[in-house]
C-alpha atoms as a PDB file:
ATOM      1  CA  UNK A   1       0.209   9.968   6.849  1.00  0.00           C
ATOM      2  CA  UNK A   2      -1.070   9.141  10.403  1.00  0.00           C
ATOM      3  CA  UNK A   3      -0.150   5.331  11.723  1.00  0.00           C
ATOM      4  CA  UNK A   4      -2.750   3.749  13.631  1.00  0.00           C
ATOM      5  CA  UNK A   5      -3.607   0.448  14.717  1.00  0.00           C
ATOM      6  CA  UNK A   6      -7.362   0.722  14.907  1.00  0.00           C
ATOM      7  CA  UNK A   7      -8.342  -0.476  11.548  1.00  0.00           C
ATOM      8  CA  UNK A   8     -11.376   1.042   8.929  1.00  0.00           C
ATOM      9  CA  UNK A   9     -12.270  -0.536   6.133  1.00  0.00           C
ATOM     10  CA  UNK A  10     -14.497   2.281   4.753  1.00  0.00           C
ATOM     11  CA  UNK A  11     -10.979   4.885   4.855  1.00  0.00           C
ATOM     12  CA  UNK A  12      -7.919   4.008   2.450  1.00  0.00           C
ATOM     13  CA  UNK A  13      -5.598   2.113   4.221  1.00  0.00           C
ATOM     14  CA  UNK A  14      -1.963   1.096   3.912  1.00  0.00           C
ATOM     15  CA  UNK A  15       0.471  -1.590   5.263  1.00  0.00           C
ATOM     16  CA  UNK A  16       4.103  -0.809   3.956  1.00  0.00           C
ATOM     17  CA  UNK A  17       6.902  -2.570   3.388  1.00  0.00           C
ATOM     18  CA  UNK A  18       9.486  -0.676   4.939  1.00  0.00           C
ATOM     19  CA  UNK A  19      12.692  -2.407   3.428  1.00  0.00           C
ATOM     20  CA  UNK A  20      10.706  -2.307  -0.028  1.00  0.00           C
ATOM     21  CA  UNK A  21      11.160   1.849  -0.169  1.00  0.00           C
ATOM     22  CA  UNK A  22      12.687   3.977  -3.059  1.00  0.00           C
ATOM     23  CA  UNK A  23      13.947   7.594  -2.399  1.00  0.00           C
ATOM     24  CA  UNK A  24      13.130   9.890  -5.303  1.00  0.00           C
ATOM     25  CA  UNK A  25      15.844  12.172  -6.509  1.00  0.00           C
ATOM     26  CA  UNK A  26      17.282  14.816  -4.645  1.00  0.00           C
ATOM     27  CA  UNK A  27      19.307  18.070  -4.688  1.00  0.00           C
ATOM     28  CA  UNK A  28      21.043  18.066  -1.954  1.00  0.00           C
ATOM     29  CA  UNK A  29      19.403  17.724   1.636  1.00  0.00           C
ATOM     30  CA  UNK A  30      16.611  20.158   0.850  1.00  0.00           C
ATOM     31  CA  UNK A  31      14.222  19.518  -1.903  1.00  0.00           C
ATOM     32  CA  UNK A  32      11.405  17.770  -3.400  1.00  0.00           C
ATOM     33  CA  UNK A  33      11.288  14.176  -4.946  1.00  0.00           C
ATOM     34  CA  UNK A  34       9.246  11.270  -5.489  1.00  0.00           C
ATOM     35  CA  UNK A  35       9.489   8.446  -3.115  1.00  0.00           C
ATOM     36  CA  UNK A  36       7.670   4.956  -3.497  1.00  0.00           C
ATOM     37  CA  UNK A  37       7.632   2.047  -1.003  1.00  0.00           C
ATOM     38  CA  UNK A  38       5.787  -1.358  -1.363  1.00  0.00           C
ATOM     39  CA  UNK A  39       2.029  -1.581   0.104  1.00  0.00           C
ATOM     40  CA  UNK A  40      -1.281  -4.075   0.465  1.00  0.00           C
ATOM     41  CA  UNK A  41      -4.666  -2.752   1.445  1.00  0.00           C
ATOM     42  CA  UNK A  42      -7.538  -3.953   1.737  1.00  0.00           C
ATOM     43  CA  UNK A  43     -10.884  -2.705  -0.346  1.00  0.00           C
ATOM     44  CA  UNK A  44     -14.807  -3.910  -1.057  1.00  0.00           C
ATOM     45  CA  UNK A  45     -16.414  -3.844  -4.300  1.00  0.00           C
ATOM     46  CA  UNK A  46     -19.683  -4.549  -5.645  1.00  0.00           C
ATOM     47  CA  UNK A  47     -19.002  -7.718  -8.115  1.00  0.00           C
ATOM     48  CA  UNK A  48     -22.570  -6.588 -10.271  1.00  0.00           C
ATOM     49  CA  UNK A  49     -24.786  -4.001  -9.997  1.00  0.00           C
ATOM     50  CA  UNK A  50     -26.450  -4.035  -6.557  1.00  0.00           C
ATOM     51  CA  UNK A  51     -24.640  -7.205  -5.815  1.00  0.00           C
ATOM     52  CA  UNK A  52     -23.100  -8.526  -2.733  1.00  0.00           C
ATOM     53  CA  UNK A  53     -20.027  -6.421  -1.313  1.00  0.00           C
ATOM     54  CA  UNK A  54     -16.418  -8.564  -1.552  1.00  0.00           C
ATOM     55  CA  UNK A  55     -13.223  -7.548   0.230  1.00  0.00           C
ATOM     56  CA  UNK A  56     -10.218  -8.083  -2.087  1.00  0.00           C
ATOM     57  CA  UNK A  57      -6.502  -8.062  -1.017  1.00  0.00           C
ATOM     58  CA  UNK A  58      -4.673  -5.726  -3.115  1.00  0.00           C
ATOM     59  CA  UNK A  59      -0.590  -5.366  -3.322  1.00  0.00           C
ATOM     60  CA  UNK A  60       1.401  -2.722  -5.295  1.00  0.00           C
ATOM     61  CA  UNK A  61       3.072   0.291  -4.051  1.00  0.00           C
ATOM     62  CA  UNK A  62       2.571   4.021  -3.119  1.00  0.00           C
ATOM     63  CA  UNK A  63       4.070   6.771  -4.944  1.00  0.00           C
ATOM     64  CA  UNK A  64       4.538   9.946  -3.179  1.00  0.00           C
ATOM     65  CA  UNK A  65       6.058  13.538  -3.746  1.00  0.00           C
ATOM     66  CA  UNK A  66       7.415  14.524  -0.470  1.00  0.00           C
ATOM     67  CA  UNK A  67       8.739  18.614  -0.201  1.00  0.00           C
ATOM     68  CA  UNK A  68      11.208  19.598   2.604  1.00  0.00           C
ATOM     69  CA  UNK A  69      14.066  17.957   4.230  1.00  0.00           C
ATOM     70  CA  UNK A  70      14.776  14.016   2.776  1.00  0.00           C
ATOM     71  CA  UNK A  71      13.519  11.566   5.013  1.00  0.00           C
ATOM     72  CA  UNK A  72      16.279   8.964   6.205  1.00  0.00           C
ATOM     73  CA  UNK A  73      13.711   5.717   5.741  1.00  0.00           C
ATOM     74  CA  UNK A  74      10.471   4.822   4.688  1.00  0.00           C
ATOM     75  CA  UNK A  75       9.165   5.155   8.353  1.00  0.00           C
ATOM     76  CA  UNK A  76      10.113   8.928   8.293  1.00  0.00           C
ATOM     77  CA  UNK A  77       8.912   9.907   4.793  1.00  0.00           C
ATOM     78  CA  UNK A  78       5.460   7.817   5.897  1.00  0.00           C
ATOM     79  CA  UNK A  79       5.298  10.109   8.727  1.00  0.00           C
ATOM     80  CA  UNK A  80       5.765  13.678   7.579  1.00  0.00           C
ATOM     81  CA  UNK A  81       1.620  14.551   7.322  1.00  0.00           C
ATOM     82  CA  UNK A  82       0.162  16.824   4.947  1.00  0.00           C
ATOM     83  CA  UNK A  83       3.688  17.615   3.163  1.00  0.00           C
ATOM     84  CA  UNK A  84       3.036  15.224   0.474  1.00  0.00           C
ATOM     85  CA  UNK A  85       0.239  14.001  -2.467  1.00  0.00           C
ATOM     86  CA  UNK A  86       0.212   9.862  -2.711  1.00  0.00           C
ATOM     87  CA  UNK A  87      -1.253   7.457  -5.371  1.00  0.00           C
ATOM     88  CA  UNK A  88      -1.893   4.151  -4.845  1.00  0.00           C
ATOM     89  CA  UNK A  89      -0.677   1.369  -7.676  1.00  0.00           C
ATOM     90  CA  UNK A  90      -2.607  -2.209  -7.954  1.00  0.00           C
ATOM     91  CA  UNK A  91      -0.111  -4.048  -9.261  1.00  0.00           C
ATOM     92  CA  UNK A  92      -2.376  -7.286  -7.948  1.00  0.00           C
ATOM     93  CA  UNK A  93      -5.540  -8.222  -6.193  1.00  0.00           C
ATOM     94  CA  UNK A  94      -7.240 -11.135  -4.705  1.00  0.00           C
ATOM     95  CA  UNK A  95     -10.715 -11.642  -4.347  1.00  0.00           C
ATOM     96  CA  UNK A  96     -11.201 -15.513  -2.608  1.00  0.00           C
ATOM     97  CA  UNK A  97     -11.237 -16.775  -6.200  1.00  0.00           C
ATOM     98  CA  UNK A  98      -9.289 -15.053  -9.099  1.00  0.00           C
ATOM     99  CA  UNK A  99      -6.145 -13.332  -9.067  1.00  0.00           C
ATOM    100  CA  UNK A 100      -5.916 -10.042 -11.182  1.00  0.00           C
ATOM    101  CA  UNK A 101      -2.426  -9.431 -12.020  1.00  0.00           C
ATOM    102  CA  UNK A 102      -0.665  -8.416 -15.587  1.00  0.00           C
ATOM    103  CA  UNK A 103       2.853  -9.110 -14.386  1.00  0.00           C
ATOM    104  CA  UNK A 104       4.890 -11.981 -15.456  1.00  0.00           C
ATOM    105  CA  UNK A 105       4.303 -15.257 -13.909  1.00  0.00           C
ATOM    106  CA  UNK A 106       6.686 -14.974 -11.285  1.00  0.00           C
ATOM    107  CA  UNK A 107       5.327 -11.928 -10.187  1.00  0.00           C
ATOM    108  CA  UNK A 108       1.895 -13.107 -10.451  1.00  0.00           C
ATOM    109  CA  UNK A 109       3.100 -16.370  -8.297  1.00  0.00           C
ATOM    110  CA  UNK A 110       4.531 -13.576  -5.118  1.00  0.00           C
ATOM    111  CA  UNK A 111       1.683 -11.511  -5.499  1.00  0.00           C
ATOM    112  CA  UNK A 112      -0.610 -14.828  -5.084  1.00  0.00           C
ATOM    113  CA  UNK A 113       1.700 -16.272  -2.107  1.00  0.00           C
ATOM    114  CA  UNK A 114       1.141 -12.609  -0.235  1.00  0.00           C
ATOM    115  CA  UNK A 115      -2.563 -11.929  -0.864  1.00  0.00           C
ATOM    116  CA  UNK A 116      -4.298 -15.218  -0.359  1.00  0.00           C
ATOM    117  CA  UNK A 117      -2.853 -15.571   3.579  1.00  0.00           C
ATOM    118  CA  UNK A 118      -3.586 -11.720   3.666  1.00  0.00           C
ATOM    119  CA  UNK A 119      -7.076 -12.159   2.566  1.00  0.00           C
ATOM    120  CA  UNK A 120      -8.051 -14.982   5.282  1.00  0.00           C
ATOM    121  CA  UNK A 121      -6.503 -13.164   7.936  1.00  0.00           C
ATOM    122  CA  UNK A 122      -8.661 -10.068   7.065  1.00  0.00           C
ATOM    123  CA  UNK A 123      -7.842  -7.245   8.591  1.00  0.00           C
ATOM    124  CA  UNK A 124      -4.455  -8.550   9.531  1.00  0.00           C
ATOM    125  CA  UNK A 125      -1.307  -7.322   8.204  1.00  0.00           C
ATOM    126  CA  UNK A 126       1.103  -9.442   6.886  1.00  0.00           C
ATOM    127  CA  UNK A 127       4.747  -9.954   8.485  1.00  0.00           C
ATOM    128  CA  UNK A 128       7.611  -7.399   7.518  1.00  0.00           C
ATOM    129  CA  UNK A 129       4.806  -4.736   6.995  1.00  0.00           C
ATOM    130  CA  UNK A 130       3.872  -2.064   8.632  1.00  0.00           C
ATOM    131  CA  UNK A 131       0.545  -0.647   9.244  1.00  0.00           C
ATOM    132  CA  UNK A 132      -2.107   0.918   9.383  1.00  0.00           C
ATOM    133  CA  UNK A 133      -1.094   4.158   7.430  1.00  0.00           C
ATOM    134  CA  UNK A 134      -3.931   6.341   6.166  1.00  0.00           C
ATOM    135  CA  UNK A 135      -4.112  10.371   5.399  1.00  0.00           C
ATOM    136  CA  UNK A 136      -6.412  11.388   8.362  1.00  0.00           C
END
């Protein structure tokens, strides 16, 4: 993944949380492994056929399978570029008006506190995240 600060709405982009990241396990130094860390993005959608275009605030995390040496943070597995796959997890998204989210209702009440402020400061990222990430 390539960090940037110049911002696209029509690529798949990432804001991590770098204190939210999971190592995958391991064999020793040298191996392969699934990591995951915590991420938002931003994406538009058509609400109806040919209707308007909405941007939606979406939060959930990316998993990816990461070959080589093991990163020491989320920073460092982010940054090793075309040595890993990703997919990206909605675990929540915001539209202006409804909340999609099939957590509990704690969950749902996070989700809601991070992607309404996240959504009126479009394209901003929020605080203790780090972004733009995208795959070039």
């Amino acid at each position: 993944m390539f960090k940037t600060t110049d911002f696209k709405i029509s690529k798949p982009m990432f804001a991590v949380n770098p204190a939210a990241w999971s190592a995958g396990d391991r064999a020793g130094t040298v191996g392969s492994g699934t990591d995951s860390v915590a991420a938002v993005w931003f994406q538009r959608k058509r609400t109806a056929y040919n209707g308007p275009l909405r941007t939606a605030a979406h939060g959930g995390y990316l998993n990816f399978w990461l070959r080589g040496a093991a990163p020491v943070d989320a920073i460092d597995a982010l940054s090793k570029a075309g040595q890993h796959q990703y997919t990206a997890h909605c675990q929540a998204r915001w539209d202006g008006s409804n909340l999609w989210c099939l957590e509990d209702e704690e969950t749902r009440a996070e989700y809601k506190t991070l992607l309404v402020p996240m959504l009126e400061a479009y394209p901003a990222i929020p605080d203790g995240y780090s972004g733009w990430w995208h795959f070039g």
